[in-house]
N, C-alpha and C. Protein backbone atom coordinates (compact mmCIF):
# COMPACT_ATOMS: atom_id res chain seq x y z
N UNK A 1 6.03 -1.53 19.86
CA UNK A 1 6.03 -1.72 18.42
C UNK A 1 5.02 -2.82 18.10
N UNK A 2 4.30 -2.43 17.19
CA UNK A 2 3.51 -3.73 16.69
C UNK A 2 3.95 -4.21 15.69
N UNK A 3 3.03 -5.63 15.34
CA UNK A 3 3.61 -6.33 14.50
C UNK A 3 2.45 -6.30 12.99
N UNK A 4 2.95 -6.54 11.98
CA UNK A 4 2.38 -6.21 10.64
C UNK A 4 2.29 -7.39 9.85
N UNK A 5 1.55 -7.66 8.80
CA UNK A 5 1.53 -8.56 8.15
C UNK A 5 1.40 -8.03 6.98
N UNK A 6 2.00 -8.58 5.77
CA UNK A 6 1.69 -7.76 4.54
C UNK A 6 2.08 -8.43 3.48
N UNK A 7 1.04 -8.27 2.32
CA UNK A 7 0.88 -9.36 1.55
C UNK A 7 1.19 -8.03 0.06
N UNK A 8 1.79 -8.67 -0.81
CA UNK A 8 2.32 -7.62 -1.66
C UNK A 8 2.07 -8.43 -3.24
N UNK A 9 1.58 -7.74 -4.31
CA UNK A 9 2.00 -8.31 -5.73
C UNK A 9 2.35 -7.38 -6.40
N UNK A 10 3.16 -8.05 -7.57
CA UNK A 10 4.26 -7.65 -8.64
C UNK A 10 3.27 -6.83 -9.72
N UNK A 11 3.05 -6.31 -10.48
CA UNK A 11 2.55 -5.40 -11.55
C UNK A 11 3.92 -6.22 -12.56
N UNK A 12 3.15 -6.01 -13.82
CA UNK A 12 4.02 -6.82 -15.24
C UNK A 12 5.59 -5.75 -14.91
N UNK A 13 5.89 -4.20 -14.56
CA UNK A 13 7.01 -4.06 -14.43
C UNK A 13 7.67 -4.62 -13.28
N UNK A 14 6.71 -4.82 -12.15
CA UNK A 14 7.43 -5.11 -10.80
C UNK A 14 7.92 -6.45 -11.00
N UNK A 15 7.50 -7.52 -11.72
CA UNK A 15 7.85 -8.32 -11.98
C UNK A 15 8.94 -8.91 -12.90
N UNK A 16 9.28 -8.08 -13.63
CA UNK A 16 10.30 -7.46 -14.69
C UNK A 16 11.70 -6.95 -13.72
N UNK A 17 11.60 -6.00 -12.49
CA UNK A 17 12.18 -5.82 -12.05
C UNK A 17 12.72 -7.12 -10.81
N UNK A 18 11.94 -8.00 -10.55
CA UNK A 18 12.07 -8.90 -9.75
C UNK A 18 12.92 -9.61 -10.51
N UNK A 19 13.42 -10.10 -11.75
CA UNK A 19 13.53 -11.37 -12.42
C UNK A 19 14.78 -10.54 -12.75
N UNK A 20 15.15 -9.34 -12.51
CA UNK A 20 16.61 -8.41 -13.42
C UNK A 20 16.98 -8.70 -11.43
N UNK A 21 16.24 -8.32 -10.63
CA UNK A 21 17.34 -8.42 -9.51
C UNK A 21 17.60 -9.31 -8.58
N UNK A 22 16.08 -10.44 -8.56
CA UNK A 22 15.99 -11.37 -7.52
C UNK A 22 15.69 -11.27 -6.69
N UNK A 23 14.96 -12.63 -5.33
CA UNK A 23 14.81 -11.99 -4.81
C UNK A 23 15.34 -11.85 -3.59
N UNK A 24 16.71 -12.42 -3.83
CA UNK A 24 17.44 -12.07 -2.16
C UNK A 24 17.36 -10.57 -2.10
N UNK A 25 17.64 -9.50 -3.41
CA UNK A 25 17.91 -8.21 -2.87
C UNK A 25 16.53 -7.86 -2.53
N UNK A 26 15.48 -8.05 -3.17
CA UNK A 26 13.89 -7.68 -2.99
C UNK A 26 13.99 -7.76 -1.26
N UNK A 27 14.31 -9.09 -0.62
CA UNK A 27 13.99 -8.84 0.92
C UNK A 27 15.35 -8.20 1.39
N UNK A 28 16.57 -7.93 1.13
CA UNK A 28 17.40 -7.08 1.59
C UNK A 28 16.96 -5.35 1.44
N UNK A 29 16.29 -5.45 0.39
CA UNK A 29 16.03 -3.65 0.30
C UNK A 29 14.62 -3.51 1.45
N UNK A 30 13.50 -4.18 1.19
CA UNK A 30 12.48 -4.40 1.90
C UNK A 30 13.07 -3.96 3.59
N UNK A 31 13.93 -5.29 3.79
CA UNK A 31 14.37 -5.15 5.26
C UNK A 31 15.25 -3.93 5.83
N UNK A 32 15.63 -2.76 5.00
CA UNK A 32 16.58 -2.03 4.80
C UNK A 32 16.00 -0.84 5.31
N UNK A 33 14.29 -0.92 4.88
CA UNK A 33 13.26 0.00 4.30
C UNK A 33 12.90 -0.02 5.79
N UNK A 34 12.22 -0.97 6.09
CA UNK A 34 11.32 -1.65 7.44
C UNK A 34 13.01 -0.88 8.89
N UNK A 35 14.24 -0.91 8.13
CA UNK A 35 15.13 -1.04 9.53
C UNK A 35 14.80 0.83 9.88
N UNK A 36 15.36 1.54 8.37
CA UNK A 36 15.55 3.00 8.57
C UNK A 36 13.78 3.95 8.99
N UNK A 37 12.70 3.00 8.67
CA UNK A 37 11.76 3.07 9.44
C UNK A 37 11.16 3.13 10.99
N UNK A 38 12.41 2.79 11.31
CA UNK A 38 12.37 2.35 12.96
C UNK A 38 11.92 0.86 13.24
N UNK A 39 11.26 0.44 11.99
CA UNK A 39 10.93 -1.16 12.54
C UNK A 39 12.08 -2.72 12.14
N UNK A 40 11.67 -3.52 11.91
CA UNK A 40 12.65 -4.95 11.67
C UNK A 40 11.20 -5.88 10.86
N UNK A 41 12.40 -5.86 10.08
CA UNK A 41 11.77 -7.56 8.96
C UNK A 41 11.41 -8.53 9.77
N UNK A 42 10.86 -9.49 10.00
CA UNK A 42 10.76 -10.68 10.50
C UNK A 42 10.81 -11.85 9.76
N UNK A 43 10.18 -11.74 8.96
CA UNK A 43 10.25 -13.09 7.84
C UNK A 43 9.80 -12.34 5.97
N UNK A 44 10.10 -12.86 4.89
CA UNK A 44 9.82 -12.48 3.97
C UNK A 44 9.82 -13.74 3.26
N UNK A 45 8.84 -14.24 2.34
CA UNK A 45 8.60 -15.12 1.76
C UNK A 45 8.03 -14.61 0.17
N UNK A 46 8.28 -15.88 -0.82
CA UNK A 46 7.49 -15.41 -2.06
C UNK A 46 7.02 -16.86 -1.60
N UNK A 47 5.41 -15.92 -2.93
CA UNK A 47 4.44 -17.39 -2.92
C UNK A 47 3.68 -17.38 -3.97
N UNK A 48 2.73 -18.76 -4.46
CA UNK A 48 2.30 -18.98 -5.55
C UNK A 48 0.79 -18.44 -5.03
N UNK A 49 0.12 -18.06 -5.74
CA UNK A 49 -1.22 -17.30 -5.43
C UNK A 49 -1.72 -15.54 -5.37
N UNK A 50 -2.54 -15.38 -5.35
CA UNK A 50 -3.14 -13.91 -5.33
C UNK A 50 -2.10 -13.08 -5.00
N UNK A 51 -1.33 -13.71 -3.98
CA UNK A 51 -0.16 -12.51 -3.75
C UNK A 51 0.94 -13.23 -3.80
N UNK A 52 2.48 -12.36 -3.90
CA UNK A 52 3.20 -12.89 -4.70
C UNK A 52 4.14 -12.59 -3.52
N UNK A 53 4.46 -12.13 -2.60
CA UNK A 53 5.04 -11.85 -1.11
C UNK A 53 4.22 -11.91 -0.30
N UNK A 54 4.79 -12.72 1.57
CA UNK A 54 3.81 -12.37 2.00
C UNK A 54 5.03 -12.29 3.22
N UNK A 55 5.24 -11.58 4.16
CA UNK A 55 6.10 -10.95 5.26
C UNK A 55 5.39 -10.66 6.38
N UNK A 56 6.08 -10.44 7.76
CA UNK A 56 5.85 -10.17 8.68
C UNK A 56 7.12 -8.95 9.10
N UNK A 57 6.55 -8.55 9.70
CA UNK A 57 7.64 -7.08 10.13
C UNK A 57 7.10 -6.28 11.36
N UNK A 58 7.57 -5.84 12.53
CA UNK A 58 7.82 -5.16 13.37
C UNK A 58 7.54 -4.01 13.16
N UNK A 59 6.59 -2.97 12.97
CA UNK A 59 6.87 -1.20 12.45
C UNK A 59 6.23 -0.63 13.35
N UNK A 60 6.70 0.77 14.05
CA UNK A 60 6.16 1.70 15.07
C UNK A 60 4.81 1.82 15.62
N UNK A 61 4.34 1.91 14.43
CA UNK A 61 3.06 2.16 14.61
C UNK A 61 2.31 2.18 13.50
N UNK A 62 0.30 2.75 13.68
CA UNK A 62 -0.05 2.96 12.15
C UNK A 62 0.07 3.71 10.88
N UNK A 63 1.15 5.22 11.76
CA UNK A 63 1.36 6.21 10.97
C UNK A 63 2.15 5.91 10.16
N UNK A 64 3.66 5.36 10.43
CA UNK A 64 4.56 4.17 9.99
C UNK A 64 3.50 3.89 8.44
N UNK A 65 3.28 2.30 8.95
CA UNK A 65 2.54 1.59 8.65
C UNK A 65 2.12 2.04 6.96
N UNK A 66 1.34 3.00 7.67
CA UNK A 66 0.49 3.69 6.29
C UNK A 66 1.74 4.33 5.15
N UNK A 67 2.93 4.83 5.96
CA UNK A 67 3.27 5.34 5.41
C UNK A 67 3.93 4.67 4.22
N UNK A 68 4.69 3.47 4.67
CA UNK A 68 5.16 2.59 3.92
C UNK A 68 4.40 2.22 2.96
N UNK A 69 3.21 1.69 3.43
CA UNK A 69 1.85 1.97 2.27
C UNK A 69 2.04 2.26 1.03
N UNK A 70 1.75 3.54 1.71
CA UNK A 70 1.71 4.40 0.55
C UNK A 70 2.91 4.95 -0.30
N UNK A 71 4.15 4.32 0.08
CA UNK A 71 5.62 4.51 -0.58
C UNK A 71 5.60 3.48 -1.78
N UNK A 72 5.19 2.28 -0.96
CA UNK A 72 5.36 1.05 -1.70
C UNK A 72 3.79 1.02 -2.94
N UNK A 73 3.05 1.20 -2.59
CA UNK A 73 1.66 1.43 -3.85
C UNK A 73 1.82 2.74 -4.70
N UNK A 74 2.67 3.79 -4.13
CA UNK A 74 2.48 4.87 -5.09
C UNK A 74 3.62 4.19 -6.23
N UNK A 75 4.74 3.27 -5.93
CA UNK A 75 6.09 3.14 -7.18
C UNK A 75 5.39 2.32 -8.24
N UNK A 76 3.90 1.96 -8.70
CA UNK A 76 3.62 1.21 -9.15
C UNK A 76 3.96 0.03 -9.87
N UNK A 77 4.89 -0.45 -9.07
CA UNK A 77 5.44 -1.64 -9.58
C UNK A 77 4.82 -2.96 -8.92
N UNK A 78 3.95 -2.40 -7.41
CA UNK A 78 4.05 -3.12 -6.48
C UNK A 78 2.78 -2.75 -5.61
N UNK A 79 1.41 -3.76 -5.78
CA UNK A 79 0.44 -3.38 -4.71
C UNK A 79 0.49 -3.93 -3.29
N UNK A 80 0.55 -3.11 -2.38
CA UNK A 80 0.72 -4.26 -0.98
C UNK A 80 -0.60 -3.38 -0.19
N UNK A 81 -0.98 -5.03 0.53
CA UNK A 81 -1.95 -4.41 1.54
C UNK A 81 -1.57 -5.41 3.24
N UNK A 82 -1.68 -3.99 3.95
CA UNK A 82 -0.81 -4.23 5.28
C UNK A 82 -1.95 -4.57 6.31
N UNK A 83 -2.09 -5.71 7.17
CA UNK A 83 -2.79 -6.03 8.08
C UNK A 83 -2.20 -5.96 9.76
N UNK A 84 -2.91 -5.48 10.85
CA UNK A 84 -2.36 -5.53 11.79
C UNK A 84 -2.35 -6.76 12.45
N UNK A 85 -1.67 -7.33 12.93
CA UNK A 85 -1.61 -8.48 13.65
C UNK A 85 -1.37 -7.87 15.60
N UNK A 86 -2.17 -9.17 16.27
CA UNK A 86 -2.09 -8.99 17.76
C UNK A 86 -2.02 -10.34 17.93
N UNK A 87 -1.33 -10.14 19.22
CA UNK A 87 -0.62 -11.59 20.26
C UNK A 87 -1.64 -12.12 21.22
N UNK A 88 -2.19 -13.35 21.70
CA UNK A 88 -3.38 -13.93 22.10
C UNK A 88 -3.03 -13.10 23.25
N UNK A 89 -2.05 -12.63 23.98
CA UNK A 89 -2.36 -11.84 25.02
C UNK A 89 -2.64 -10.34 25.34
N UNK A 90 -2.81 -9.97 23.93
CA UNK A 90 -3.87 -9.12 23.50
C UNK A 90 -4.93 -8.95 23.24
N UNK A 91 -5.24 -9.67 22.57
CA UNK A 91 -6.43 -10.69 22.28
C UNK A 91 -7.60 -10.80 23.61
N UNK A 92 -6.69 -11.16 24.85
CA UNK A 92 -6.74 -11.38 25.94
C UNK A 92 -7.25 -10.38 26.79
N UNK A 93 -6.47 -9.57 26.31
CA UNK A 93 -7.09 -7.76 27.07
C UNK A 93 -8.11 -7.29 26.44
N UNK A 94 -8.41 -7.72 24.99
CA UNK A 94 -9.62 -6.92 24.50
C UNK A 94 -10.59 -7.77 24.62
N UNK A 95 -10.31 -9.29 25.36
CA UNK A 95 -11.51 -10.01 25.17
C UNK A 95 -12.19 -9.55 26.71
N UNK A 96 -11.66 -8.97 27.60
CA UNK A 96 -11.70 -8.21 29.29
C UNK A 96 -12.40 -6.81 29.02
N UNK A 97 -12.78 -6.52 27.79
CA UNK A 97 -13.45 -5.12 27.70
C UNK A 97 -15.03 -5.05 27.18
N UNK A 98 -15.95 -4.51 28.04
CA UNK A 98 -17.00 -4.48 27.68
C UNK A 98 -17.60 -3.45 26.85
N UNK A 99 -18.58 -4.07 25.57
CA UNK A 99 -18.64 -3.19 24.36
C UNK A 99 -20.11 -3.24 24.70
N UNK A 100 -20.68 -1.89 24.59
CA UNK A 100 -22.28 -1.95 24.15
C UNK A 100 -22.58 -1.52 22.75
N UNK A 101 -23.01 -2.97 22.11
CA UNK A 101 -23.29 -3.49 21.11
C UNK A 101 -24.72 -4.00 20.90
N UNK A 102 -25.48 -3.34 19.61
CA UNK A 102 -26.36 -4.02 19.24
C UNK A 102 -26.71 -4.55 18.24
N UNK A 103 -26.90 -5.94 17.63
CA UNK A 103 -26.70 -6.50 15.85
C UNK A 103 -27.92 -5.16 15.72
N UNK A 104 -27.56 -5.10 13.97
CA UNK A 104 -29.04 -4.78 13.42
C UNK A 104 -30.15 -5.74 13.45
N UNK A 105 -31.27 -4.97 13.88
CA UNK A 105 -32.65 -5.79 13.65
C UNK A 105 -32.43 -6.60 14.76
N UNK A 106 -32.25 -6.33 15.97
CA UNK A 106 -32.33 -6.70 17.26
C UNK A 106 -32.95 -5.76 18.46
């Protein structure tokens, strides 16, 4: 399972709906979403800036991934964009692989 990062904002209804339910249920439904997905919540935070959630979560894979995506951007209440995250000992294995690479204009 990999791990996800995902940064989410409110639309004037999503935000409407945030303030009628709060947001302990916002990360209880979230984490609910992420469990019957096959994956696990890890952390869920709100924050002041460009984005208005920003979470970490556990999900299968990228098919997953996308799919949630696209569950969560089609309800338009709510734009999220999902980043993959890797562990330095991954990091580690792809830094052990040789790429033939050339900049442009080299």
């Amino acid at each position: 399972m990999a791990k996800y990062l995902f940064q989410a904002s409110y639309t004037a209804n999503g935000a409407k709906g945030l303030a009628a339910e709060g947001g302990s249920s916002r990360r209880e439904q979230v984490a609910k979403m992420m469990q019957d997905m096959g994956g696990q919540l890890d952390s869920f935070y709100f924050a002041f800036g460009s984005a208005d959630v920003f979470g970490i979560a556990d999900i299968p894979d990228n098919i997953t991934a996308a799919a949630i995506s696209l569950a969560i951007n089609s309800s338009g209440a709510v734009t999220t964009k999902i980043v993959v995250l890797l562990t330095p000992e991954e990091m580690d294995e792809a830094s052990k692989i040789s790429v033939a690479y050339r900049p442009p204009g080299s």
